[in-house]
Protein backbone atom coordinates (compact mmCIF):
# COMPACT_ATOMS: atom_id res chain seq x y z
CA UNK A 1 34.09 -12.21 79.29
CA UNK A 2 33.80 -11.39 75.77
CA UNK A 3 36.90 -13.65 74.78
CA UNK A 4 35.52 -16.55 76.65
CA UNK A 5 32.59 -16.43 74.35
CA UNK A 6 34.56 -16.52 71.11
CA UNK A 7 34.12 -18.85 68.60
CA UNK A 8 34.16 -19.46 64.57
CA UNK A 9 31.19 -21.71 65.25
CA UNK A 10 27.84 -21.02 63.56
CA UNK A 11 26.11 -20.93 67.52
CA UNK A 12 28.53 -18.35 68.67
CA UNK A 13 28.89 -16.36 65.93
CA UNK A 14 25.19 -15.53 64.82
CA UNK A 15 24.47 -12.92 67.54
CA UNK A 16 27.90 -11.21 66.75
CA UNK A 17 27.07 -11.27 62.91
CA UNK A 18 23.67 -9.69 63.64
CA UNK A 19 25.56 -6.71 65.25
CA UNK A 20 28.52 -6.29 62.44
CA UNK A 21 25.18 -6.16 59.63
CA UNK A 22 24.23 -3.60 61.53
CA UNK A 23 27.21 -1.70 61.82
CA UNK A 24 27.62 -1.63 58.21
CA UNK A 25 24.07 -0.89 57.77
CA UNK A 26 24.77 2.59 59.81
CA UNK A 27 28.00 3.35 57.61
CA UNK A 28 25.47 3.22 54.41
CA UNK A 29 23.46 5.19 56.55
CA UNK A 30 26.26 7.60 57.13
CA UNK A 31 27.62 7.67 53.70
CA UNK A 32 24.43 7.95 51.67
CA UNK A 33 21.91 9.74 53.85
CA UNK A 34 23.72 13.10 52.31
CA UNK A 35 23.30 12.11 48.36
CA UNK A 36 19.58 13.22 47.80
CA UNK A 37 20.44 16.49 49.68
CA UNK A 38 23.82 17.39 47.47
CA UNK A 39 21.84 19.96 45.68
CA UNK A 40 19.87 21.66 48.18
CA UNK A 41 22.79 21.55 50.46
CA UNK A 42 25.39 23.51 48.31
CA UNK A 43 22.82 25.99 47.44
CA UNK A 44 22.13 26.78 51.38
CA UNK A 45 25.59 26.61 52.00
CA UNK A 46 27.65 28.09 48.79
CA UNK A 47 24.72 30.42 47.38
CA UNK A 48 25.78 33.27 49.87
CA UNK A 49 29.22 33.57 48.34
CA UNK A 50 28.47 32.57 44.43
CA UNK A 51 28.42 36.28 43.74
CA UNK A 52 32.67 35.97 44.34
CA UNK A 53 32.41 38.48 47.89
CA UNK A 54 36.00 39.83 47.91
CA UNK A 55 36.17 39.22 51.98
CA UNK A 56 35.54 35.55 51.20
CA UNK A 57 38.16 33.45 49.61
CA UNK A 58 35.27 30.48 49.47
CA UNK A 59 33.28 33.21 47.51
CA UNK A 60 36.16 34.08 45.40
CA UNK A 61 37.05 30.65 44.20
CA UNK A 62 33.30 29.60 43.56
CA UNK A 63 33.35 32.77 41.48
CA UNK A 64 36.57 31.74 39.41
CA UNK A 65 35.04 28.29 38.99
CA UNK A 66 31.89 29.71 37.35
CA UNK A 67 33.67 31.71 35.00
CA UNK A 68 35.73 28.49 34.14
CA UNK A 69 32.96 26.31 33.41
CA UNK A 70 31.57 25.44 29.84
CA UNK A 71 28.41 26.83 30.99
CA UNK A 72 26.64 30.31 31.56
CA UNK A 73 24.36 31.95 34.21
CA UNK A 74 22.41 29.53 35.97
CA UNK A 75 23.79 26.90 34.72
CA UNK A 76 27.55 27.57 35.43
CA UNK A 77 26.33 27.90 39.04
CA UNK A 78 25.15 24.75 39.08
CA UNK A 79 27.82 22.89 37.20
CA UNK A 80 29.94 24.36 40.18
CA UNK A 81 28.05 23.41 43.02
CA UNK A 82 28.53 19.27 41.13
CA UNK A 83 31.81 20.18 41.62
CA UNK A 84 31.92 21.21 45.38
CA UNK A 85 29.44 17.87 46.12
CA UNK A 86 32.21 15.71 44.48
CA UNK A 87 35.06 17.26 46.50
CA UNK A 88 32.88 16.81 49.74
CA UNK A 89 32.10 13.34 48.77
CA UNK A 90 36.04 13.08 48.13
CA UNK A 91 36.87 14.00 51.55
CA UNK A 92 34.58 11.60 53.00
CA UNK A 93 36.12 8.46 51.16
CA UNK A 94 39.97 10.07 51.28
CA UNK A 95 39.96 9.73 54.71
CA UNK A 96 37.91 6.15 54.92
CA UNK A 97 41.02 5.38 52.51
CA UNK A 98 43.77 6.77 55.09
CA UNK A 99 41.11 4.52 58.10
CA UNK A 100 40.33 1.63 56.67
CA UNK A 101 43.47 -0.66 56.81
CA UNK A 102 44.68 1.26 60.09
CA UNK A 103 41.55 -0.06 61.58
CA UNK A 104 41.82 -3.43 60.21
CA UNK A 105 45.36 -4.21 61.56
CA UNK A 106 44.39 -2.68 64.91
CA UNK A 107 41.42 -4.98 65.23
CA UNK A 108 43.49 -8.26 64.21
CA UNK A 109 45.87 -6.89 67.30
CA UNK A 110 43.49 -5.41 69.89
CA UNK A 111 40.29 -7.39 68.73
CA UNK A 112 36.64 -6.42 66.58
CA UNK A 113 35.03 -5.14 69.38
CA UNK A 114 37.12 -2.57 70.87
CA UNK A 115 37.91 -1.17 67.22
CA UNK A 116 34.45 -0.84 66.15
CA UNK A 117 33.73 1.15 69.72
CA UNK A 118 36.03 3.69 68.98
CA UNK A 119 34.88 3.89 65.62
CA UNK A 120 30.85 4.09 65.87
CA UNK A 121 31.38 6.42 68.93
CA UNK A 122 33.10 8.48 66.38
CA UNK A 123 30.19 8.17 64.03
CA UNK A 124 28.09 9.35 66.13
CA UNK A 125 30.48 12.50 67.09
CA UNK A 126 30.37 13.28 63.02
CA UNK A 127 26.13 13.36 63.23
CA UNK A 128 26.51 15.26 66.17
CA UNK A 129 28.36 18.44 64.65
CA UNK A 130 26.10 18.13 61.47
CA UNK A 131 22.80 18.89 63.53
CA UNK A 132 24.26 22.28 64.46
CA UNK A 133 26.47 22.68 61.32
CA UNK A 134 25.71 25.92 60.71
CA UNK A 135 28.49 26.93 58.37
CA UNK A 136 29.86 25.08 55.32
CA UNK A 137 33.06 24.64 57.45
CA UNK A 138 31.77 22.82 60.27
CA UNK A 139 30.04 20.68 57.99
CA UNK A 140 33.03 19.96 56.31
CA UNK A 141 34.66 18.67 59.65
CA UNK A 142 31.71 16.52 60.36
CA UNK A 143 32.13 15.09 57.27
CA UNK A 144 35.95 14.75 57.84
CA UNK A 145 35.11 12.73 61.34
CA UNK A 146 32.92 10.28 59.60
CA UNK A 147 35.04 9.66 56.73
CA UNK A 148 37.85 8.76 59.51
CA UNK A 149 35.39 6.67 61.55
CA UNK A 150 33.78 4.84 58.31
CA UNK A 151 36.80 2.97 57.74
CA UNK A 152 35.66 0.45 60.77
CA UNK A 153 33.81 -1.67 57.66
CA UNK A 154 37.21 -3.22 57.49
CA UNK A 155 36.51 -4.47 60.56
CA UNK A 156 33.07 -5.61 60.13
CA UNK A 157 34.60 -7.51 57.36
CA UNK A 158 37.33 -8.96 58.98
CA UNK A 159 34.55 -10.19 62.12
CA UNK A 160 32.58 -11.93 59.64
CA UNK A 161 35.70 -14.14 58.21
CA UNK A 162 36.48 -14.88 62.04
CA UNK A 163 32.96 -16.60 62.14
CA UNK A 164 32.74 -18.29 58.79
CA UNK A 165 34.84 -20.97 56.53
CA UNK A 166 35.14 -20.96 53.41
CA UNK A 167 31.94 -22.44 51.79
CA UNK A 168 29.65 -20.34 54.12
CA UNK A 169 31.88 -16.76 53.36
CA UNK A 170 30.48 -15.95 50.40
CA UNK A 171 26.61 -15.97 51.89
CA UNK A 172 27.88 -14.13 54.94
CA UNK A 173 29.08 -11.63 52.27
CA UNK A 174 25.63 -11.56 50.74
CA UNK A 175 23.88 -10.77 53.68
CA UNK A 176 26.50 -8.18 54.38
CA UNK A 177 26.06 -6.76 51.02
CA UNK A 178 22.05 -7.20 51.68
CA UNK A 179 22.84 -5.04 54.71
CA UNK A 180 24.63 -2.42 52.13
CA UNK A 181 21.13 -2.36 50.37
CA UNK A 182 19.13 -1.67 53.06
CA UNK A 183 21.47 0.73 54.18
CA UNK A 184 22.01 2.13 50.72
CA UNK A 185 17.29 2.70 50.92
CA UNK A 186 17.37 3.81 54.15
CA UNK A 187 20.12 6.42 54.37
CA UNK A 188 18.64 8.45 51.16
CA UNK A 189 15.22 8.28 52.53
CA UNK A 190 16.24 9.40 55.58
CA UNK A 191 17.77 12.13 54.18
CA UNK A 192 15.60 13.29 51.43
CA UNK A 193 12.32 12.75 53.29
CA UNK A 194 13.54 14.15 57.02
CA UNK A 195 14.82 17.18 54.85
CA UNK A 196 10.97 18.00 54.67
CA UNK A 197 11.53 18.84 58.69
CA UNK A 198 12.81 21.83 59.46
CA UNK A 199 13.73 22.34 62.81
CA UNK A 200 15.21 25.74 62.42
CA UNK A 201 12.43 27.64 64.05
CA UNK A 202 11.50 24.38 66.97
CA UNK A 203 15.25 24.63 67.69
CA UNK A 204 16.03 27.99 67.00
CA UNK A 205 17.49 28.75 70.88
CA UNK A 206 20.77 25.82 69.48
CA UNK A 207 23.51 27.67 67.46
CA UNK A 208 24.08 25.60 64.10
CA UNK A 209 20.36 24.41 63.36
CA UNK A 210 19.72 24.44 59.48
CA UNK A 211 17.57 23.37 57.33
CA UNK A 212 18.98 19.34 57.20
CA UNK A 213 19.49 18.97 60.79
CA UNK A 214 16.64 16.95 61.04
CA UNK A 215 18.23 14.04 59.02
CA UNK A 216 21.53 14.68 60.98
CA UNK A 217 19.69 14.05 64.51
CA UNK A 218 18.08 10.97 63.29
CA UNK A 219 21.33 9.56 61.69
CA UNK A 220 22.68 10.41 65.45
CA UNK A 221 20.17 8.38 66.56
CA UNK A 222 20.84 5.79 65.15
CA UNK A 223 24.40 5.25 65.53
CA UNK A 224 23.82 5.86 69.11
CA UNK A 225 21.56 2.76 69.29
CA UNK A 226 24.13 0.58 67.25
CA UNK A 227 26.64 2.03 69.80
CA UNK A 228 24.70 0.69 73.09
CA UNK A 229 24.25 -2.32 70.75
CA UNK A 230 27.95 -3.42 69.89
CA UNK A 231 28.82 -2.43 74.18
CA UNK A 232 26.15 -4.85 75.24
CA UNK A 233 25.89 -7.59 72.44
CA UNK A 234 29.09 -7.98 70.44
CA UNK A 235 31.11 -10.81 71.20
CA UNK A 236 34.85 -10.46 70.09
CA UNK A 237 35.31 -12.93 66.89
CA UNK A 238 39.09 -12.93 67.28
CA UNK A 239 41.07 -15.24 69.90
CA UNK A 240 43.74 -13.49 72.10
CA UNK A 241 46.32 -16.17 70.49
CA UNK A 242 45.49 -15.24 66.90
CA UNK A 243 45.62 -11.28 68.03
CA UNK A 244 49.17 -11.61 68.93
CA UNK A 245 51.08 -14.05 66.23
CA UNK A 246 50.75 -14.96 63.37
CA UNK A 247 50.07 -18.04 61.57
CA UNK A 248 53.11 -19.24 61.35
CA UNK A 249 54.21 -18.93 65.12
CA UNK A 250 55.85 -15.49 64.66
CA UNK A 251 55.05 -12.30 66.77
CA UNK A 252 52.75 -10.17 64.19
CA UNK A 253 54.18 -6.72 63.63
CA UNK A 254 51.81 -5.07 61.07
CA UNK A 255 52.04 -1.37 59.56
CA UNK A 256 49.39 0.93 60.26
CA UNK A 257 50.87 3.51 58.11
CA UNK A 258 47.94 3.09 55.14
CA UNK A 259 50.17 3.72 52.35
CA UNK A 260 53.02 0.56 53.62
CA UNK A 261 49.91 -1.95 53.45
CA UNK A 262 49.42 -0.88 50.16
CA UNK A 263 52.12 -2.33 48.94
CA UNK A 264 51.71 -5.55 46.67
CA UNK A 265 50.95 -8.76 49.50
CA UNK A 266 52.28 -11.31 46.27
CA UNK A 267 49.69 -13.66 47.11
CA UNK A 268 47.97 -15.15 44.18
CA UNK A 269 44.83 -13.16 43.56
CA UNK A 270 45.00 -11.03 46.05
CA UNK A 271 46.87 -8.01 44.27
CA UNK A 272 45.15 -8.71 41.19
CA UNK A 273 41.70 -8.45 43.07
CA UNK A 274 42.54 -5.38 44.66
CA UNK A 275 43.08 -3.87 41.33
CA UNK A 276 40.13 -4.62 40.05
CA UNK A 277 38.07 -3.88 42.67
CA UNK A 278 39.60 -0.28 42.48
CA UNK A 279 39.40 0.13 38.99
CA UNK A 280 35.71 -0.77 39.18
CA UNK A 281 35.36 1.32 41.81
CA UNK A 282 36.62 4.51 40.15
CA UNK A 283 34.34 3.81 37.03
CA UNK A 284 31.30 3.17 39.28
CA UNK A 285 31.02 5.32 41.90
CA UNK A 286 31.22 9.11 39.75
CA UNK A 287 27.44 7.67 38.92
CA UNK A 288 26.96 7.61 43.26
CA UNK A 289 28.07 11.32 43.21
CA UNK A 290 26.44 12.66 40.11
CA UNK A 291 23.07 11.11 39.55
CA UNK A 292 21.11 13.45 42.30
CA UNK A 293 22.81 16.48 40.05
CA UNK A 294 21.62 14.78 36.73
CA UNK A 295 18.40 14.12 37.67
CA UNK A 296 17.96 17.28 38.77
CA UNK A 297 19.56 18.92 35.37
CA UNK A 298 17.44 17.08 33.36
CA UNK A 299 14.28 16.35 35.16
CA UNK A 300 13.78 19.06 37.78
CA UNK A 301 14.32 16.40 40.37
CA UNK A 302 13.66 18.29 44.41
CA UNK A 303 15.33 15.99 47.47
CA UNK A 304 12.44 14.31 47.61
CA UNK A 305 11.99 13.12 44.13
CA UNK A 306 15.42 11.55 45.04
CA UNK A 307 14.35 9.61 47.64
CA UNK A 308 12.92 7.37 44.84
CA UNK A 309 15.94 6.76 42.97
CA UNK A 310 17.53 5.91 46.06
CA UNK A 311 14.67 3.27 47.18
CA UNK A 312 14.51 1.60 43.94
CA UNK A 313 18.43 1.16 43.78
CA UNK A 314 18.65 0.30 47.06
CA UNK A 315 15.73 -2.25 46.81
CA UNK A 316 17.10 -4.07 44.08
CA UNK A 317 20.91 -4.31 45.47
CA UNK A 318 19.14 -5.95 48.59
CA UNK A 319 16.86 -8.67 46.85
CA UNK A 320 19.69 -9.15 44.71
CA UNK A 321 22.61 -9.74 47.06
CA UNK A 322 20.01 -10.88 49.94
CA UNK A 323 18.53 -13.91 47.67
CA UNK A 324 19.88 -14.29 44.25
CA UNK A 325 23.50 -13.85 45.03
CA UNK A 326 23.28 -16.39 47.77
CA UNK A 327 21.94 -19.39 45.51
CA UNK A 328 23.68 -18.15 42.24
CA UNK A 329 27.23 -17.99 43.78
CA UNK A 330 27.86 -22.27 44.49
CA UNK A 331 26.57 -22.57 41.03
CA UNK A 332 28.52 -20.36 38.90
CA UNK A 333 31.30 -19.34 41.45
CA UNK A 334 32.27 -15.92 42.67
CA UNK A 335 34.88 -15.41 39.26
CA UNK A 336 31.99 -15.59 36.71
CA UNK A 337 29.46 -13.63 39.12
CA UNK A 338 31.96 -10.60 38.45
CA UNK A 339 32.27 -10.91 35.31
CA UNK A 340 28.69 -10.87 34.66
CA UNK A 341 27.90 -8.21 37.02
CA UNK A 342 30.40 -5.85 35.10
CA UNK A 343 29.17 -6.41 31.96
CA UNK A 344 25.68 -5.41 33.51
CA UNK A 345 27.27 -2.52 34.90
CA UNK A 346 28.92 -0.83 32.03
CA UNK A 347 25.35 -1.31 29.99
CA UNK A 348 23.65 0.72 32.56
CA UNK A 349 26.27 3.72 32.94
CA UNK A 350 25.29 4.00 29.09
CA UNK A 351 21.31 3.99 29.78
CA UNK A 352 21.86 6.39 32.49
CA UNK A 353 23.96 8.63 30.43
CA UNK A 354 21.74 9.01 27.36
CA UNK A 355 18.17 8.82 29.15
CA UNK A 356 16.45 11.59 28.09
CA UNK A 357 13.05 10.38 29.70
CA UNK A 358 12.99 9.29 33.46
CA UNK A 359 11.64 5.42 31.87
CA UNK A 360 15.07 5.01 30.55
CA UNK A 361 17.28 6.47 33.13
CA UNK A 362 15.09 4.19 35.50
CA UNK A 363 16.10 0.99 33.26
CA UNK A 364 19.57 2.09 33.48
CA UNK A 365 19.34 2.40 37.23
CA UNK A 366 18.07 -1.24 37.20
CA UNK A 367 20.64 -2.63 35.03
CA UNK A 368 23.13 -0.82 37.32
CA UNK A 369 21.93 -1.97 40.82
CA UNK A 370 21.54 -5.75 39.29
CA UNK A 371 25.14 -5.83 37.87
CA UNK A 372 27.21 -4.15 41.46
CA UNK A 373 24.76 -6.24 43.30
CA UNK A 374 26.62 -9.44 41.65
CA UNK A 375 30.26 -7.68 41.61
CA UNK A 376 30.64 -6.43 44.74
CA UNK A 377 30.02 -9.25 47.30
CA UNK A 378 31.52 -11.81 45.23
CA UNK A 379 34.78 -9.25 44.69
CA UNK A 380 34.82 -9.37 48.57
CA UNK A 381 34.45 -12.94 49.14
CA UNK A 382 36.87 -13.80 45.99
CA UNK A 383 39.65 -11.43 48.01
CA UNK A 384 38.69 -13.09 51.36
CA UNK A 385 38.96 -16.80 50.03
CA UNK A 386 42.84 -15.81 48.88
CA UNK A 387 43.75 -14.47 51.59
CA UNK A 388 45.40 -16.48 54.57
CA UNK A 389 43.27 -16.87 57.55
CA UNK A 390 45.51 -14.72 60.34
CA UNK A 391 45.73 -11.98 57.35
CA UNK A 392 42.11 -11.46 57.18
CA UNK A 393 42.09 -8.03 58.69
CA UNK A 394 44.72 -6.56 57.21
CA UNK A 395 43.73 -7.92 54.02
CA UNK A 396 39.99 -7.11 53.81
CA UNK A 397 41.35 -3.88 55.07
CA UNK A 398 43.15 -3.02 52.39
CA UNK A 399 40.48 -4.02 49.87
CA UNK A 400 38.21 -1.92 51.30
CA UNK A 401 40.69 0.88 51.61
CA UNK A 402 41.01 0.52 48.01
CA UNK A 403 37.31 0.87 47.57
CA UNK A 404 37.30 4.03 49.70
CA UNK A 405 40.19 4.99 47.49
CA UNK A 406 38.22 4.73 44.41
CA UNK A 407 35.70 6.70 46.07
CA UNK A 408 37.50 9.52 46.54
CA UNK A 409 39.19 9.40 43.21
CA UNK A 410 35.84 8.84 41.46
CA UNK A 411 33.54 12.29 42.91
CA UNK A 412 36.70 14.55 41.29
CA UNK A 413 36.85 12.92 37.81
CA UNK A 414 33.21 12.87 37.39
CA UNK A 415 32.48 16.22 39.14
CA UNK A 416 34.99 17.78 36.94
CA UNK A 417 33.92 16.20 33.51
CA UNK A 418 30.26 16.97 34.90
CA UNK A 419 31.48 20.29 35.38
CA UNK A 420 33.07 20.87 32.07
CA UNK A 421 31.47 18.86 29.40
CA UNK A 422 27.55 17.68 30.60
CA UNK A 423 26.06 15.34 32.22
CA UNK A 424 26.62 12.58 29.61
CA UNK A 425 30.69 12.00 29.63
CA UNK A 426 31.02 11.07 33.05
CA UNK A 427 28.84 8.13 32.21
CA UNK A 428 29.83 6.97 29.17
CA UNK A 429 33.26 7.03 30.13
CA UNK A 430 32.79 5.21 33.03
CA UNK A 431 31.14 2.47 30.59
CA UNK A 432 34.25 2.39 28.82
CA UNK A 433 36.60 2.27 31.78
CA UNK A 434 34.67 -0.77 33.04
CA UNK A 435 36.27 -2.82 30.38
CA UNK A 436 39.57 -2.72 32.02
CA UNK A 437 38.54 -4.80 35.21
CA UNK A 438 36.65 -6.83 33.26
CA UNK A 439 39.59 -7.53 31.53
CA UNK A 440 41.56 -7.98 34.36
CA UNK A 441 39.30 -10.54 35.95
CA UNK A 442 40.17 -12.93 33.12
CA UNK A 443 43.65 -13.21 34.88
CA UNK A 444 42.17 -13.86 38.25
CA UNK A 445 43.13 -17.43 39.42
CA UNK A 446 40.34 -20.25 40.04
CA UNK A 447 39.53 -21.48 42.76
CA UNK A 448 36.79 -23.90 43.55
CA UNK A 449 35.44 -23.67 47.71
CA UNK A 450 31.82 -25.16 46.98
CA UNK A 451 33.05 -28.15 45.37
């Protein structure tokens, strides 16, 4: 049996890791195989009602938008389809939000492996109904299923502190942010090169087929496979003992409402870290959201031009996090690896929001995959180290509820400054607002594991 199996030890755990890098490889998939696409999509879907059809309430608030906007013809039409792509994009990470710590504190009572079943089988559901999504609402409910079933990276995160102590955590985290690189390539090129495919006359006999089910089936695909995977490979990381009491002896009776395990844990660093990490979320991830739209503003960028933003981020957060994250962190310590990834950070929200050639916004890309390819894991590992060892689900849930949080916060503001004001103020602000966890992480307290 699966339990018999367990252990923390490096022997026992590697297979399981292999599978949870996966896992979160998919949700990168999942989240990012749509961002290349944001364009193209809302035009298929939205362009039938932006004339404001009086039998379509969709039609009629698209129309009201467009008259809104600081723009005119053409252009207001496109500043309101960056809005629609951040309130899709909002959905998503709302409900990965409302997920994320619900699935956490069910896998520290029922185990990883029967959580991330549940979870990747609903993946797969969500790729399912986008092959035939044939209307902007169906899409929207795909969307809404994979948002729900994306908050399992809690648990992926909470496996790989089972299997690790405290000087090998932060390289675990590495690799799994090296797996949120490759995921972060391979999702966008999935989606903006499959988008070339259209099966719509091939598959014309199955209700639903559009132009982007192509990418859809293939994201399917793939979640299927890490599906048969986790079934057949996975060995559960947590003990039955440690599933049903605490550390201190006492039965375990967690919340799984998300907004109770929000509240403040008052463990040093912990809170602190969770505020950061969301603040630095909602100044990052507007770029995530907007970038396909600004590239296409101001360099005629198609899906497939795309794809090449996507590669070259993605490429660098890997090497990065895979390599230079792994030696750098026992040297200079996860505290000052955040630090000096948000400082990066914030200098390459500015580059990006004033390139006016595709060099520049290219450096700025660079400086910004470099600087949340140091922030991010070590913000993880940082949260992970001050956390108590039978909180580590709940915990890591949280944090990456937060993150989800931010995600779904972030699409709005800079969809609606995008929307309003240009492409540049959604950038440069989130420059600015990038000082405050910087600031922050001043108050963070040390701690020394490599020493």
């Amino acid at each position: 049996m699966a339990d018999e199996t367990t252990s923390t030890g490096e022997r026992r755990g590697t297979p399981g890791l292999g599978v949870i890098l996966l896992t979160v490889f998919l949700d990168l998939v999942g989240f990012s195989i749509i961002f290349p696409l944001f364009p193209e999509m809302l035009e298929y879907y939205l362009g039938g009602v932006s004339g404001g059809d009086e039998l379509s309430l969709l039609g009629q608030l698209i129309y009201a938008l467009q008259s809104m906007s600081g723009a005119s013809g053409a252009q207001s039409e496109f500043y309101t389809q960056v809005l629609f792509g951040g309130l899709l994009g909002s959905v998503y990470s709302l409900l990965t939000f409302l997920a994320a710590p619900v699935w956490g504190a069910l896998s520290d009572r029922f185990g990883r492996r029967q959580i991330l079943v549940w979870t990747i089988a609903g993946t797969a559901l969500s790729y399912a109904l986008w092959v035939v999504a044939g209307s902007f609402a169906l899409l929207l409910f795909a969307r809404v299923i994979g948002g729900l079933a994306s908050g399992n990276i809690s648990v992926a995160s909470a496996a790989i502190a089972d299997v690790t102590d405290a000087r090998s955590r932060t390289k675990a985290m590495g690799m799994l942010g090296a797996a949120f690189g490759v995921g972060f390539i391979v999702g966008p090129a999935l989606g903006g090169g499959l988008s070339m495919i259209d099966l719509t006359g091939a598959l014309s006999f199955i209700p639903g087929i559009n132009p982007f089910s192509a990418p859809a089936l293939a994201a399917l695909l793939l979640a299927l496979w890490n599906l048969v995977w986790v079934v057949t490979r996975f060995p559960e990381t947590r003990r039955p003992e440690q599933r049903q009491h605490s550390g201190d002896g006492s039965e375990t009776r967690r919340p799984i409402n998300p907004l109770a395990l929000l509240q403040p844990t008052r463990l040093p660093g912990v809170d602190r870290t969770n505020l950061i990490y969301l603040v630095f979320i909602v100044a990052f991830a507007g770029m995530e959201f907007t970038l396909t739209f600004l590239a296409r503003d101001r360099f005629a960028y198609t899906s497939s031009d795309n794809v090449y933003i996507f590669l070259w981020v993605g490429l660098l957060v890997a090497l990065v996090q895979g390599g230079v994250v792994r030696q750098l962190a026992p040297r200079i310590g996860e505290l000052r690896m955040v630090q000096v990834g948000f400082g990066i950070l914030g200098a390459g929200l500015v580059v990006v929001g004033v390139a006016a050639t595709q060099t520049v916004m290219y450096l700025g890309l660079t400086l910004l995959a470099v600087g949340t390819a140091l922030a991010s894991p070590a913000l993880t590992s940082l949260v992970s180290l001050y956390a108590p060892e039978h909180r580590q689900g709940e915990i890591l849930g949280v944090f990456r509820s937060l993150g989800a949080l931010g995600r779904a916060i972030a699409p709005i503001i800079a969809s609606l400054l995008y929307w309003r004001y240009g492409s540049t103020l959604p950038y440069v602000g989130g420059a600015l607002a990038m000082l405050i966890p910087l600031s922050l992480s001043f108050g963070l307290p040390k701690r020394d594991v490599h020493g």
